[in-house]
N, C-alpha and C. Protein backbone atom coordinates (compact mmCIF):
# COMPACT_ATOMS: atom_id res chain seq x y z
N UNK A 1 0.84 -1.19 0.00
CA UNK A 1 0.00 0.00 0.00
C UNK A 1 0.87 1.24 0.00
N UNK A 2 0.33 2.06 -0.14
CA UNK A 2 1.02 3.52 -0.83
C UNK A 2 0.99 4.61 0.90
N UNK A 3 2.45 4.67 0.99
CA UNK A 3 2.78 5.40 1.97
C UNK A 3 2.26 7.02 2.36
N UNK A 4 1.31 7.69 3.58
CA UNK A 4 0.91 8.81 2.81
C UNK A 4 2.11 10.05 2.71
N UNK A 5 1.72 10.49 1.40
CA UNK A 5 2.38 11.40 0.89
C UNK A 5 2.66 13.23 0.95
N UNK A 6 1.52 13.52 1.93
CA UNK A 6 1.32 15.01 1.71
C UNK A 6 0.76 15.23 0.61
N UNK A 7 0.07 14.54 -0.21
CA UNK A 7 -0.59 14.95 -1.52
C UNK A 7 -0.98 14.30 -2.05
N UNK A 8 -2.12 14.28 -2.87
CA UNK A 8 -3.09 13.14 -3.75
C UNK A 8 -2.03 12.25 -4.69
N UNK A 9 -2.34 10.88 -5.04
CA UNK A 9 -1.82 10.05 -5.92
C UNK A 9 -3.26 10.32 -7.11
N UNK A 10 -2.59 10.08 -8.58
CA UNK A 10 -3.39 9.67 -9.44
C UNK A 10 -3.00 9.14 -10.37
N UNK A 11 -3.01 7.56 -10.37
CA UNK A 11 -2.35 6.72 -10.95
C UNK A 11 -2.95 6.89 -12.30
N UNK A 12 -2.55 6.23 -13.43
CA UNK A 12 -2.96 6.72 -15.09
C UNK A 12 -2.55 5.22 -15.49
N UNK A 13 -4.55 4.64 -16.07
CA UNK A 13 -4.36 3.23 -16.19
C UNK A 13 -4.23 3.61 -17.98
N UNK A 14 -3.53 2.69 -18.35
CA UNK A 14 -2.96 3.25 -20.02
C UNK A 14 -2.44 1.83 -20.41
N UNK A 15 -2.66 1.05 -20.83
CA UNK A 15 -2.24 -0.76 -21.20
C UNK A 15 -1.02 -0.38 -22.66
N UNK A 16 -1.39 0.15 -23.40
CA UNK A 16 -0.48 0.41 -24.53
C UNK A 16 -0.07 1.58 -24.49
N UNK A 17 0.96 2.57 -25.50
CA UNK A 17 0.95 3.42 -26.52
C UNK A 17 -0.33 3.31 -27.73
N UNK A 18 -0.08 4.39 -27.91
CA UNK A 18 -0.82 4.17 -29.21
C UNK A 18 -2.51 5.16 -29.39
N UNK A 19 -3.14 4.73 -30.09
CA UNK A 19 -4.46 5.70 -29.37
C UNK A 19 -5.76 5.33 -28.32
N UNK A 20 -6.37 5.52 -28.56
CA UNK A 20 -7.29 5.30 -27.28
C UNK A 20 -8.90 4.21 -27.41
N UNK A 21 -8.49 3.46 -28.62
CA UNK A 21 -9.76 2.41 -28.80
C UNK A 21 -9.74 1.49 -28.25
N UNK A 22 -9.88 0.50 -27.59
CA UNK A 22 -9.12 -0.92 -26.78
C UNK A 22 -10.41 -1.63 -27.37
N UNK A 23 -9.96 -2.84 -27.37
CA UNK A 23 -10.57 -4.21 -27.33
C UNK A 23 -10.63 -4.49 -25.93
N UNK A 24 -11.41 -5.69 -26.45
CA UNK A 24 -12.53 -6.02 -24.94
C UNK A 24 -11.18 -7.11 -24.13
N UNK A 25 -10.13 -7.39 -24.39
CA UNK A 25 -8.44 -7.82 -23.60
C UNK A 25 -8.30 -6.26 -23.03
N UNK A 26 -7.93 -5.73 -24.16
CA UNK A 26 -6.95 -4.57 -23.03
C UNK A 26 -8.27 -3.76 -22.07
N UNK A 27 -9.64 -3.73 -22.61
CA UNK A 27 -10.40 -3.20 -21.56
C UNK A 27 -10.28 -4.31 -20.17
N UNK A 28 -10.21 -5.36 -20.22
CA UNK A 28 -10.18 -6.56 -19.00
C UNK A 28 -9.23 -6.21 -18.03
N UNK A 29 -7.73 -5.90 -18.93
CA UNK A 29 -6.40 -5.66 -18.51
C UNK A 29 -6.83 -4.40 -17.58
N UNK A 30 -7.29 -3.50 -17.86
CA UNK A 30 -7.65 -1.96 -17.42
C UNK A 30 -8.30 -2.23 -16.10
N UNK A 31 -9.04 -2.93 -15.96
CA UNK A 31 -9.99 -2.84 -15.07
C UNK A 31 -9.17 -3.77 -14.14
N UNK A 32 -8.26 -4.88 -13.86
CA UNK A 32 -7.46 -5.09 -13.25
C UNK A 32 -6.45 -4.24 -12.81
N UNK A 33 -6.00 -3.37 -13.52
CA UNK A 33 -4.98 -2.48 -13.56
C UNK A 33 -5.98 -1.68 -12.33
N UNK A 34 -7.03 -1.15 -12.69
CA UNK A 34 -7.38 -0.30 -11.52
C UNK A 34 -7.94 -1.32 -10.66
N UNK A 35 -8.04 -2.22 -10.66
CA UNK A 35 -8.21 -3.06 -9.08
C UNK A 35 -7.38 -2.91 -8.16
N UNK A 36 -6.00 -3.35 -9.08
CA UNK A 36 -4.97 -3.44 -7.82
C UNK A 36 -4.43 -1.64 -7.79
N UNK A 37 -4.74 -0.88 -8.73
CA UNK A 37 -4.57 0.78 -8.32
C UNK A 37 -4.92 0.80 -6.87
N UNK A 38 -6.17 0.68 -6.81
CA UNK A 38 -7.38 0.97 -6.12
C UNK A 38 -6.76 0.77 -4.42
N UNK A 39 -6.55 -0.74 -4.76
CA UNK A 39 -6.04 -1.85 -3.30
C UNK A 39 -4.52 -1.26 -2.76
N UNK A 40 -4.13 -0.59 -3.72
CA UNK A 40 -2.58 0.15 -3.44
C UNK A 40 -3.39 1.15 -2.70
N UNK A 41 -4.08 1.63 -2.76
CA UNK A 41 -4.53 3.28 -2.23
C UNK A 41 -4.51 4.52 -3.00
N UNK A 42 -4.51 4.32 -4.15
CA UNK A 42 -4.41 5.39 -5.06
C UNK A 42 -5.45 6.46 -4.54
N UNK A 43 -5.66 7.69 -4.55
CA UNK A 43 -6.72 8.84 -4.36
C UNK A 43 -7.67 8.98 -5.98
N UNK A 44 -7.00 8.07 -7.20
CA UNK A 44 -7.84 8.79 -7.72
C UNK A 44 -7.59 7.58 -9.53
N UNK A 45 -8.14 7.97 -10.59
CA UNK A 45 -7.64 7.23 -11.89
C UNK A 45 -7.94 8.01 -12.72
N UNK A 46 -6.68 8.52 -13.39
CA UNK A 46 -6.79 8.76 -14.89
C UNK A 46 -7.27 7.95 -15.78
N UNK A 47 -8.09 7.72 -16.85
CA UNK A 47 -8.15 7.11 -18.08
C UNK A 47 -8.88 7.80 -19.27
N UNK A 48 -8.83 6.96 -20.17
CA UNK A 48 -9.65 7.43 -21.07
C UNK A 48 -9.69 6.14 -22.38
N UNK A 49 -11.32 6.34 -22.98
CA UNK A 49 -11.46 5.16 -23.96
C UNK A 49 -12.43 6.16 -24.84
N UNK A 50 -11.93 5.90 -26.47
CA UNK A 50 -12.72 7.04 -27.54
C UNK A 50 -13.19 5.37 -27.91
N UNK A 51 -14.45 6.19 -28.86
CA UNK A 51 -14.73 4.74 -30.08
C UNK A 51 -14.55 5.32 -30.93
N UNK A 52 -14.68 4.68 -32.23
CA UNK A 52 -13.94 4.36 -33.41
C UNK A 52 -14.53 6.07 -34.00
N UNK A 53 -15.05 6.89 -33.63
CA UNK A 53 -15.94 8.11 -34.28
C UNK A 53 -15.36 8.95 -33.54
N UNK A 54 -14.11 8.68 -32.73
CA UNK A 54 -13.67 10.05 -31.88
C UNK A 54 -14.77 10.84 -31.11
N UNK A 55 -15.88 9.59 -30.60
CA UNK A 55 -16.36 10.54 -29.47
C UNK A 55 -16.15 9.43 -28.20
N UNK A 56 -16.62 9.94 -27.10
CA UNK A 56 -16.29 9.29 -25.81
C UNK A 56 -17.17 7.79 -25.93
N UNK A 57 -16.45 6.55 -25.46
CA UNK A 57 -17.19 5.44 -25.61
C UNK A 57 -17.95 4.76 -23.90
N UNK A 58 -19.28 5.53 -23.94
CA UNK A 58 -19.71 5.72 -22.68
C UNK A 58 -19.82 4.41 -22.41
N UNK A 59 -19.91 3.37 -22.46
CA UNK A 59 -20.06 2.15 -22.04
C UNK A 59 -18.60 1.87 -21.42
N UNK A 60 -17.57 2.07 -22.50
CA UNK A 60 -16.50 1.06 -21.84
C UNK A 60 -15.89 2.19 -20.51
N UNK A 61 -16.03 3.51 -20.58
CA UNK A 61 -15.40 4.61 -19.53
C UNK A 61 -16.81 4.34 -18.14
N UNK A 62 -17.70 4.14 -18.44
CA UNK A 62 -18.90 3.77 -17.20
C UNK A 62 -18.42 2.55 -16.71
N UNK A 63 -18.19 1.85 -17.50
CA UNK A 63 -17.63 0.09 -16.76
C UNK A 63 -16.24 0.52 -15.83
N UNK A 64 -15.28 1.21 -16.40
CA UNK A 64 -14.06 0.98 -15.98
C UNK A 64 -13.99 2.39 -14.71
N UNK A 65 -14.61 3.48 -14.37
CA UNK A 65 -14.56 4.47 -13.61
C UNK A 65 -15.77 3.52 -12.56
N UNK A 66 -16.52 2.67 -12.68
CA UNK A 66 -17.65 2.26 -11.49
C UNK A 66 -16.91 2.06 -10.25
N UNK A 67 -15.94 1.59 -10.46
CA UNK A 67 -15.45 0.94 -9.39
C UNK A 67 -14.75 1.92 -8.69
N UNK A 68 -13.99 2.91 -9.10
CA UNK A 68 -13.70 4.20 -8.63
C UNK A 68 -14.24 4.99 -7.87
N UNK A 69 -15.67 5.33 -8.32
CA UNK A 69 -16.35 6.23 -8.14
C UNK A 69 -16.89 5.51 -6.54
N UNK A 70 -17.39 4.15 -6.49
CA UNK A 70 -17.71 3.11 -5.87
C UNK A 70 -17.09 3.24 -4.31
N UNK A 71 -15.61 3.46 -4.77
CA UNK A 71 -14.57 3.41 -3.60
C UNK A 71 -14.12 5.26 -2.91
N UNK A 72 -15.35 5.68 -4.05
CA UNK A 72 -15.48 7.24 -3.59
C UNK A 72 -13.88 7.68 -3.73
N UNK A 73 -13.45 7.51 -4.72
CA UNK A 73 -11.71 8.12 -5.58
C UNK A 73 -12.38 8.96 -7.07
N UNK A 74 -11.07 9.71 -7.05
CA UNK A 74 -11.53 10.39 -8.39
C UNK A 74 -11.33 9.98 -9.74
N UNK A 75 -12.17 10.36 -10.58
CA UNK A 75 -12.12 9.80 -12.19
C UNK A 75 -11.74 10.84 -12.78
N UNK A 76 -10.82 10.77 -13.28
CA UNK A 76 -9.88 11.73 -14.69
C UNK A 76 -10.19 11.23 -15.61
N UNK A 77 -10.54 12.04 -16.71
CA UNK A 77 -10.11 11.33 -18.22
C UNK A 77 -9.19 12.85 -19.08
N UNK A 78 -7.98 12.04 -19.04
CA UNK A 78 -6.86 12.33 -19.41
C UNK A 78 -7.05 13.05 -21.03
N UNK A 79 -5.98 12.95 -21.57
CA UNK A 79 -5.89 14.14 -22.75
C UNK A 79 -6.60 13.18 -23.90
N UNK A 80 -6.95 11.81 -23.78
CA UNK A 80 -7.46 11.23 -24.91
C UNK A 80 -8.86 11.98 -25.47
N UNK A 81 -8.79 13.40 -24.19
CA UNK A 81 -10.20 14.43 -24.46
C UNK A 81 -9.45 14.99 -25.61
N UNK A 82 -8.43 15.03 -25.81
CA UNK A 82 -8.20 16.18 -27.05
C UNK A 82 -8.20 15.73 -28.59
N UNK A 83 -8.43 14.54 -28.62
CA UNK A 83 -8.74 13.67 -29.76
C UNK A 83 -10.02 13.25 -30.14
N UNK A 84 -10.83 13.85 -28.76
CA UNK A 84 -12.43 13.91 -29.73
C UNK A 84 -12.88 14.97 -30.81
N UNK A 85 -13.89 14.40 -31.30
CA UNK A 85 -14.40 15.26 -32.67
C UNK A 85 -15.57 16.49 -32.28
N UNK A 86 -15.95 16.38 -30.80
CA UNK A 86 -17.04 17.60 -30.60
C UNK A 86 -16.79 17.46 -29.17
N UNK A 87 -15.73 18.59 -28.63
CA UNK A 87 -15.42 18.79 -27.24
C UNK A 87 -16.03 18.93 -26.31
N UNK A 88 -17.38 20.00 -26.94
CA UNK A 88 -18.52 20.20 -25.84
C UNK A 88 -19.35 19.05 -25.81
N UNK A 89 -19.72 18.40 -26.77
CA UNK A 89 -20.74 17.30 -26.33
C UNK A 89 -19.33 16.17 -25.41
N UNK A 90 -18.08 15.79 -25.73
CA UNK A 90 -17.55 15.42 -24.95
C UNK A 90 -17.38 15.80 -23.26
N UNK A 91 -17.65 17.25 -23.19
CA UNK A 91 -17.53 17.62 -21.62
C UNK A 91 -19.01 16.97 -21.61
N UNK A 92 -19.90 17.21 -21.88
CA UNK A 92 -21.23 17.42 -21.26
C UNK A 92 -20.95 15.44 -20.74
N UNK A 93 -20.88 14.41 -22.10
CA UNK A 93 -20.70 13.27 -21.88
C UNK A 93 -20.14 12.68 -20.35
N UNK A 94 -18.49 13.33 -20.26
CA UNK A 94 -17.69 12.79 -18.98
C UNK A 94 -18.38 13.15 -17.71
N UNK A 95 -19.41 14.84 -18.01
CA UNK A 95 -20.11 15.32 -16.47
C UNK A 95 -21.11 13.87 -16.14
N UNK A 96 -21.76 13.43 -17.42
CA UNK A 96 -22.59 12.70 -17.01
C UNK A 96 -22.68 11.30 -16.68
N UNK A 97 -21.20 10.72 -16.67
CA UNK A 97 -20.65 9.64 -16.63
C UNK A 97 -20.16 9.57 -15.07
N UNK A 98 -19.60 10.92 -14.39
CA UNK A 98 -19.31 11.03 -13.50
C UNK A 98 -17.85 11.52 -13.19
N UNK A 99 -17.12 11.49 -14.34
CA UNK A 99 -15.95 12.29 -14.20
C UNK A 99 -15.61 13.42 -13.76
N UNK A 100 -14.74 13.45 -12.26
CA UNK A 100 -15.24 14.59 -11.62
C UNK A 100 -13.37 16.02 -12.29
N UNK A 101 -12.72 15.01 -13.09
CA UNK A 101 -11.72 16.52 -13.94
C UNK A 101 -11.21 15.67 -15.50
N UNK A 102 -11.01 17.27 -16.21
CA UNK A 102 -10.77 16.36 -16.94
C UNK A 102 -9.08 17.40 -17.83
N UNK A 103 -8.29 16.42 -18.20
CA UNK A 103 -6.63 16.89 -18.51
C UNK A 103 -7.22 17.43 -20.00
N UNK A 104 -6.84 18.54 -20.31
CA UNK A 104 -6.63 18.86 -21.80
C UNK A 104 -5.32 19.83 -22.21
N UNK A 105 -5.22 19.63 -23.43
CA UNK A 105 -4.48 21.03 -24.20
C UNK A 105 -5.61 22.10 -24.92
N UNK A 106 -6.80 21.40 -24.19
CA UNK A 106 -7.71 22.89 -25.92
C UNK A 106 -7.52 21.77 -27.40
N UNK A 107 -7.29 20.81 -26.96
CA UNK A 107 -7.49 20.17 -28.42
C UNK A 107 -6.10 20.71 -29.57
N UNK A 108 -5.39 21.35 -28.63
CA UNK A 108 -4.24 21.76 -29.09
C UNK A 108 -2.82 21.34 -29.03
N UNK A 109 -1.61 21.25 -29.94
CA UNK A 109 -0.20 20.90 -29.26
C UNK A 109 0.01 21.34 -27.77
N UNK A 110 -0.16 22.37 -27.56
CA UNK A 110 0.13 23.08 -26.51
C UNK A 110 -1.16 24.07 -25.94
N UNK A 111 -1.08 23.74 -24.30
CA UNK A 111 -2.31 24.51 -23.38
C UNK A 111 -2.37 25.95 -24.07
N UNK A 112 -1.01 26.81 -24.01
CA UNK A 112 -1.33 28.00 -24.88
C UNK A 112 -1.66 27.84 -25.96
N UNK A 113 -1.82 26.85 -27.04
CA UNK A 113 -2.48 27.57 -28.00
C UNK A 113 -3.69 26.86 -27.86
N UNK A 114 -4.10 25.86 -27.29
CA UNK A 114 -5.81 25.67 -27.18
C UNK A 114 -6.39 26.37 -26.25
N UNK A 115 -5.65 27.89 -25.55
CA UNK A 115 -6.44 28.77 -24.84
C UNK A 115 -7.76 29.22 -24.48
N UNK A 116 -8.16 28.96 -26.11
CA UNK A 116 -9.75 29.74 -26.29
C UNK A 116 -10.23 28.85 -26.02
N UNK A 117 -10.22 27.16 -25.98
CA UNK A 117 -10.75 26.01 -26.14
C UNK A 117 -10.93 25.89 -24.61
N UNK A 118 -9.81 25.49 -24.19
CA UNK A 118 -10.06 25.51 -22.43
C UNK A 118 -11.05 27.04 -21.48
N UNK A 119 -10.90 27.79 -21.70
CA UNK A 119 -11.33 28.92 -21.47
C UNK A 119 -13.27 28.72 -21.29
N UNK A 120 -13.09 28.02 -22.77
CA UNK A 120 -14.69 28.04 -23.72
C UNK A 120 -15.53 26.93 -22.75
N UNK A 121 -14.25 25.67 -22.43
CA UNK A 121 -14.57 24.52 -21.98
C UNK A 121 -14.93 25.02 -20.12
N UNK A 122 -14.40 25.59 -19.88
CA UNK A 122 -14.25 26.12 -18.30
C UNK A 122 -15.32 26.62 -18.17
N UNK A 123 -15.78 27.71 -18.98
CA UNK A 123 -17.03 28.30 -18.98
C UNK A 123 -18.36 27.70 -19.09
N UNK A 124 -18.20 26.48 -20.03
CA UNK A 124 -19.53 25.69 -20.28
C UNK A 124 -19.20 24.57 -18.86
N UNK A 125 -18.57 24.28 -18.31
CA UNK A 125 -18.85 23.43 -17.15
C UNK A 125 -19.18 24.26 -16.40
N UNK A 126 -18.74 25.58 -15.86
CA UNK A 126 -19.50 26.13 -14.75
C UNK A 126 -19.82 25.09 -13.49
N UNK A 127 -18.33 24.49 -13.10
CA UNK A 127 -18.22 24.23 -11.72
C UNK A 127 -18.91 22.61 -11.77
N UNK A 128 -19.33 22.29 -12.68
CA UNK A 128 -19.95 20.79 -12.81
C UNK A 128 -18.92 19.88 -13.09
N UNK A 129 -17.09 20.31 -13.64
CA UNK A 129 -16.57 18.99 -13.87
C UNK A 129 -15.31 20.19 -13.66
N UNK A 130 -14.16 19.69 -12.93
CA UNK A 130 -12.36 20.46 -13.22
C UNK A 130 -12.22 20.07 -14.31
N UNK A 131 -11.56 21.29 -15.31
CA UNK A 131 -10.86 21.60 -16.20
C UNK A 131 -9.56 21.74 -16.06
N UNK A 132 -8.62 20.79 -16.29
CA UNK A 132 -7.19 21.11 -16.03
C UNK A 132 -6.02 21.51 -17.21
N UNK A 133 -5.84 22.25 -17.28
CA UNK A 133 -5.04 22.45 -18.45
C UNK A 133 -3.63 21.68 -18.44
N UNK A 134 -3.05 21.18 -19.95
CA UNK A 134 -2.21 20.35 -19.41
C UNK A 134 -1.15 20.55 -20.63
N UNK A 135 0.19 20.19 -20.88
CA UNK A 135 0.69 20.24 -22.23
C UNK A 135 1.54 21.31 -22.27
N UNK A 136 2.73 21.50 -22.26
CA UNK A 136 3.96 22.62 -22.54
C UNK A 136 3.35 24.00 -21.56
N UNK A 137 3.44 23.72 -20.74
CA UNK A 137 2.63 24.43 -19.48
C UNK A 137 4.18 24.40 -18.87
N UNK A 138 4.66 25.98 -19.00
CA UNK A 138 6.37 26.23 -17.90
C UNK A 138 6.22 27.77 -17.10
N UNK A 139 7.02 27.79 -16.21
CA UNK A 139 7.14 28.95 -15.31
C UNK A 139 7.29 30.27 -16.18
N UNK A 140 7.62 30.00 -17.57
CA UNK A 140 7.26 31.66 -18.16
C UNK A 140 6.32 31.62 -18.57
N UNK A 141 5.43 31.08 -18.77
CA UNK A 141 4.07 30.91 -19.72
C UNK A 141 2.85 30.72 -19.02
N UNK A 142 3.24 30.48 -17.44
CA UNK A 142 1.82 29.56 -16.61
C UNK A 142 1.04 31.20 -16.25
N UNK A 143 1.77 32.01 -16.11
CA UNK A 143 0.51 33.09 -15.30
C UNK A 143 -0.15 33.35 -17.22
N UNK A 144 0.35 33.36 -18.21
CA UNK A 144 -0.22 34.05 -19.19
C UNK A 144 -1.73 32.97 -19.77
N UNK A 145 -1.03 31.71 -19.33
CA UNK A 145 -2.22 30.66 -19.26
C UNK A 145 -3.27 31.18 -18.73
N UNK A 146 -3.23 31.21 -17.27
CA UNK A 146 -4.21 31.54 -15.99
C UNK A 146 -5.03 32.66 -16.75
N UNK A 147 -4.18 33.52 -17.52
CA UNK A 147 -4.98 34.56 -17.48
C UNK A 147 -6.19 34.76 -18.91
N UNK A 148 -5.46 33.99 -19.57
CA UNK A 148 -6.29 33.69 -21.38
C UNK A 148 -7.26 32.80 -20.48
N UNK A 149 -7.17 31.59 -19.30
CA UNK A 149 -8.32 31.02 -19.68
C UNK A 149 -9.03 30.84 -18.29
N UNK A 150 -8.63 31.53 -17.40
CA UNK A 150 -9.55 31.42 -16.08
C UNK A 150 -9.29 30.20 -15.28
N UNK A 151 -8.56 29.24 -15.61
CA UNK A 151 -7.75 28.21 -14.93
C UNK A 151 -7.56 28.60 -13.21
N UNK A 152 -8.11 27.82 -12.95
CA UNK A 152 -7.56 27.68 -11.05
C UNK A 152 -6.52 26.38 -10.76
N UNK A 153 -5.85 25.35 -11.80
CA UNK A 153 -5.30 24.56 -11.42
C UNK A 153 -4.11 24.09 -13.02
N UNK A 154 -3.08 23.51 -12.95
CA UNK A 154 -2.28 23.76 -13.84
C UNK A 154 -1.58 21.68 -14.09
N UNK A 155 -1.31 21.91 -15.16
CA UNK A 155 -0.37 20.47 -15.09
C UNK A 155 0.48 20.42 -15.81
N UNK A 156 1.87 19.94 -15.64
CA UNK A 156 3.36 20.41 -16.04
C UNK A 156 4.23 19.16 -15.60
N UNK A 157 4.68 18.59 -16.53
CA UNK A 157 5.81 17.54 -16.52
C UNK A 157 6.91 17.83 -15.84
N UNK A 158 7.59 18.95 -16.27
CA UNK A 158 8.58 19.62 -15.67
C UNK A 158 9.71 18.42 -15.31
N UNK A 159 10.08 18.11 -16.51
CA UNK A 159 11.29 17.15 -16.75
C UNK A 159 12.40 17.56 -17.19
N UNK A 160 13.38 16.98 -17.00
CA UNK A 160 14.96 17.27 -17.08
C UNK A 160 15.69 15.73 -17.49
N UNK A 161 16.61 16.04 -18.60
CA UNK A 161 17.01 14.69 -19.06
C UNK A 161 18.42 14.28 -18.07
N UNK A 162 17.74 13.09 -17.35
CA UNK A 162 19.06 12.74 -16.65
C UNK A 162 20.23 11.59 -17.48
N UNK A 163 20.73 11.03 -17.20
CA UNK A 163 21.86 10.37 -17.71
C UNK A 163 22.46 9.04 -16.77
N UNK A 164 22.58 7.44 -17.29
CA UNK A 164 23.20 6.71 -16.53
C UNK A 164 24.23 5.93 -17.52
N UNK A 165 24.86 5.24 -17.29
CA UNK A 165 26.24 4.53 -18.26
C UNK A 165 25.82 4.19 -18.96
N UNK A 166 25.05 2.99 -18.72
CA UNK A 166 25.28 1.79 -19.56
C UNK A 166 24.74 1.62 -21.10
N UNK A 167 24.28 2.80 -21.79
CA UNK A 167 23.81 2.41 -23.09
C UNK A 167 25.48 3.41 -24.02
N UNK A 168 26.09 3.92 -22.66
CA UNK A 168 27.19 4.24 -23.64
C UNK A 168 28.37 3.09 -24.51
N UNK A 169 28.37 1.77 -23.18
CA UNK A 169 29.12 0.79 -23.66
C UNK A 169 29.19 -0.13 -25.11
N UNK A 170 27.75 0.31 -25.86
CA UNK A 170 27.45 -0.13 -27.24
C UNK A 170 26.60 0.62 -27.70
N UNK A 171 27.11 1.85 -28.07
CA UNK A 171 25.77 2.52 -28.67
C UNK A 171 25.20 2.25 -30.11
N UNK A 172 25.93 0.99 -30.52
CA UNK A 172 25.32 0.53 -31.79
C UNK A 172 24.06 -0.43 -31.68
N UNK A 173 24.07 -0.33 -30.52
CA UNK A 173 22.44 -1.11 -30.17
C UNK A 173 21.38 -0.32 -29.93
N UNK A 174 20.79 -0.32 -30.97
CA UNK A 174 18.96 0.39 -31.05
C UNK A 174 18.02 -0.01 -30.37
N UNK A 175 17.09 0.22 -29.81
CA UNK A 175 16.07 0.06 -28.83
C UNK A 175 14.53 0.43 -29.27
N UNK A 176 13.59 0.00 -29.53
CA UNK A 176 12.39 0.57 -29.93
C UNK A 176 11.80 1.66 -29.38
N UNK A 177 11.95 1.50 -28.09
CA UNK A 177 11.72 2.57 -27.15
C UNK A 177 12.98 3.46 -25.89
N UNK A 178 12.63 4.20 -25.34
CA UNK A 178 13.03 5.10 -24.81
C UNK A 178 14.07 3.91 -23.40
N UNK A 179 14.72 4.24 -22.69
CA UNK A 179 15.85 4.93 -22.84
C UNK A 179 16.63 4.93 -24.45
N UNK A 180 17.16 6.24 -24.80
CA UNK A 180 17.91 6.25 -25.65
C UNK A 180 19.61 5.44 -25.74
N UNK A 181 20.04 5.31 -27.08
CA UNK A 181 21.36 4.53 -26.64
C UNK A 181 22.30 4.87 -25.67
N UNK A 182 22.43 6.16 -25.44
CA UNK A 182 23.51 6.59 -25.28
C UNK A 182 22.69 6.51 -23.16
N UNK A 183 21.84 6.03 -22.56
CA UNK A 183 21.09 6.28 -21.53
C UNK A 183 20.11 7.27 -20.88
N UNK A 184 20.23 8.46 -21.88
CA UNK A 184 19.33 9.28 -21.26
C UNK A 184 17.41 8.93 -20.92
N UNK A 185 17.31 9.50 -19.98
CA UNK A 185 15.79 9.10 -19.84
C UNK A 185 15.37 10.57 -19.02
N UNK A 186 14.15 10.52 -18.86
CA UNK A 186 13.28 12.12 -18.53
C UNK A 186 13.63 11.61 -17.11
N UNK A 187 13.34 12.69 -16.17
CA UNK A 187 13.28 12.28 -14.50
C UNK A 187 13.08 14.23 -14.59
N UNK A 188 11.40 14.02 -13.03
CA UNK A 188 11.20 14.99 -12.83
C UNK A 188 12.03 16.00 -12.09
N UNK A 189 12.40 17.38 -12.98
CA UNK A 189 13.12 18.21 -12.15
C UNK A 189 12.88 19.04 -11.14
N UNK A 190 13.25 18.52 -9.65
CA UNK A 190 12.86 19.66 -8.85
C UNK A 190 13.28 21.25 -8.69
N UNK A 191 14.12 21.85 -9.69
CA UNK A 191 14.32 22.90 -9.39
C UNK A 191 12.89 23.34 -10.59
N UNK A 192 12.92 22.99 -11.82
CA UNK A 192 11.91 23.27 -12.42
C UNK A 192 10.16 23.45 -11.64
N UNK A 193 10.26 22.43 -10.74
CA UNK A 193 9.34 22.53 -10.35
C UNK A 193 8.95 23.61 -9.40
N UNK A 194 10.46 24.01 -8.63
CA UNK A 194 9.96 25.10 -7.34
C UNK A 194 10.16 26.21 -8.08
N UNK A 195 10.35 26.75 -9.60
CA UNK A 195 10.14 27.67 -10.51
C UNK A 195 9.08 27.85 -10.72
N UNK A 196 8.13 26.80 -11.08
CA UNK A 196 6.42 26.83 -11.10
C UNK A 196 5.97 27.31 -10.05
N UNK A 197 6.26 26.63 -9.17
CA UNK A 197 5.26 27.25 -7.91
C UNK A 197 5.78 28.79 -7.33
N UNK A 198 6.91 28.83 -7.63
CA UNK A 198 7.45 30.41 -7.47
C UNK A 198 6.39 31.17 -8.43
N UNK A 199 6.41 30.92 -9.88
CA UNK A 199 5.72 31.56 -10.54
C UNK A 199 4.49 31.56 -10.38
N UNK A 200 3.58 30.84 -9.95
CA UNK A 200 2.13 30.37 -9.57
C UNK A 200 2.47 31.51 -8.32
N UNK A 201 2.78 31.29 -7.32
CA UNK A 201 2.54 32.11 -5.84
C UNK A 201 2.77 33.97 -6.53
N UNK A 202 3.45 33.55 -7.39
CA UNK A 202 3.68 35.55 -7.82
C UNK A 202 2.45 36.01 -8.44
N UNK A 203 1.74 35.26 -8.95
CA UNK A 203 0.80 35.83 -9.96
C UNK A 203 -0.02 36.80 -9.03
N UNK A 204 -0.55 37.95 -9.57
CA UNK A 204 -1.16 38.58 -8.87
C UNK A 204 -2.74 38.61 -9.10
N UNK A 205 -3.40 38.42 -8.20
CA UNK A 205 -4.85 38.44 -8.81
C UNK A 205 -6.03 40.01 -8.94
């Protein structure tokens, strides 16, 4: 079980890469995945499941958040919101499913440029679901966020590429995925991070 932390956990059930349709295996896999989330003590679950029309697939996201909601933890559905085809009928969908926030960019590369989108989206929930903005979100850019879109809450990777030996000893060996040859891999930076919250506490309201 999960030691407490001073702060919410929200584990992010995700079985592949790739996009967000699953078959009725990786939906099985999911719902195990948040069993034992759950039994760890998680505070809360990210997910997300589109169907084949890029809108929200209310059956398989109602099956897999029940048990969540059940154990009175929170339901996220993560940025697979920014890959639907009609955002507002997507918010209205997750309010009514029970999703109590939901991660976006605005349907955009980046939170600043889906500004108007989150803003638009913030406004049509009116306090019925969190809107979290999410996506190339940094300490020079977060108050100009706040302020294009009325945001009360922010989300930021705030990674730094660290470095360990061992992919230097043969870097003629390729890897499909990440670590790179040479060893680098992301790891969150804490000075980046107490830059955010420096910048967050300055903003003036």
């Amino acid at each position: 079980a999960l030691q407490p932390l001073g702060c919410g956990i929200i584990a992010m059930v995700r079985p592949r890469p790739g996009g967000f349709v699953y078959d009725a295996d990786e939906l099985v896999v999911m719902q195990r995945d948040i069993e034992h989330m759950l039994a760890a003590g998680v505070d809360g679950i990210a997910l997300g499941v589109l169907d084949r029309d890029g809108a929200i697939d209310e059956r398989a996201n109602r099956m897999l958040i029940q048990p969540v909601l059940d154990a009175g933890k929170e339901a996220v559905f993560h940025r697979a919101f920014d890959l639907t085809t009609d955002p507002i009928s997507a918010l209205e969908c997750l309010i009514s499913l029970g999703f109590q926030r939901i991660l976006t960019s605005g349907q955009a590369t980046t939170a600043i440029q889906g500004a108007a989108v989150i803003r638009q989206l913030i406004q049509r929930a009116s306090g019925r679901i969190q809107v979290l903005p999410g996506s190339g979100i940094k300490p020079d850019n977060v108050e100009a966020l706040i302020r294009a879109t009325g945001c009360t809450q922010v989300h930021g990777s705030l990674w730094k590429v660290a470095e360990e030996p061992s992919g230097r000893h043969k870097p003629a060996i390729q890897f499909n995925s990440p670590p790179p040859t040479d060893g680098r891999y992301h790891q969150t930076d804490p000075s980046r991070v107490d830059s955010m919250m420096k910048a967050l506490r300055n903003i003036k309201t």
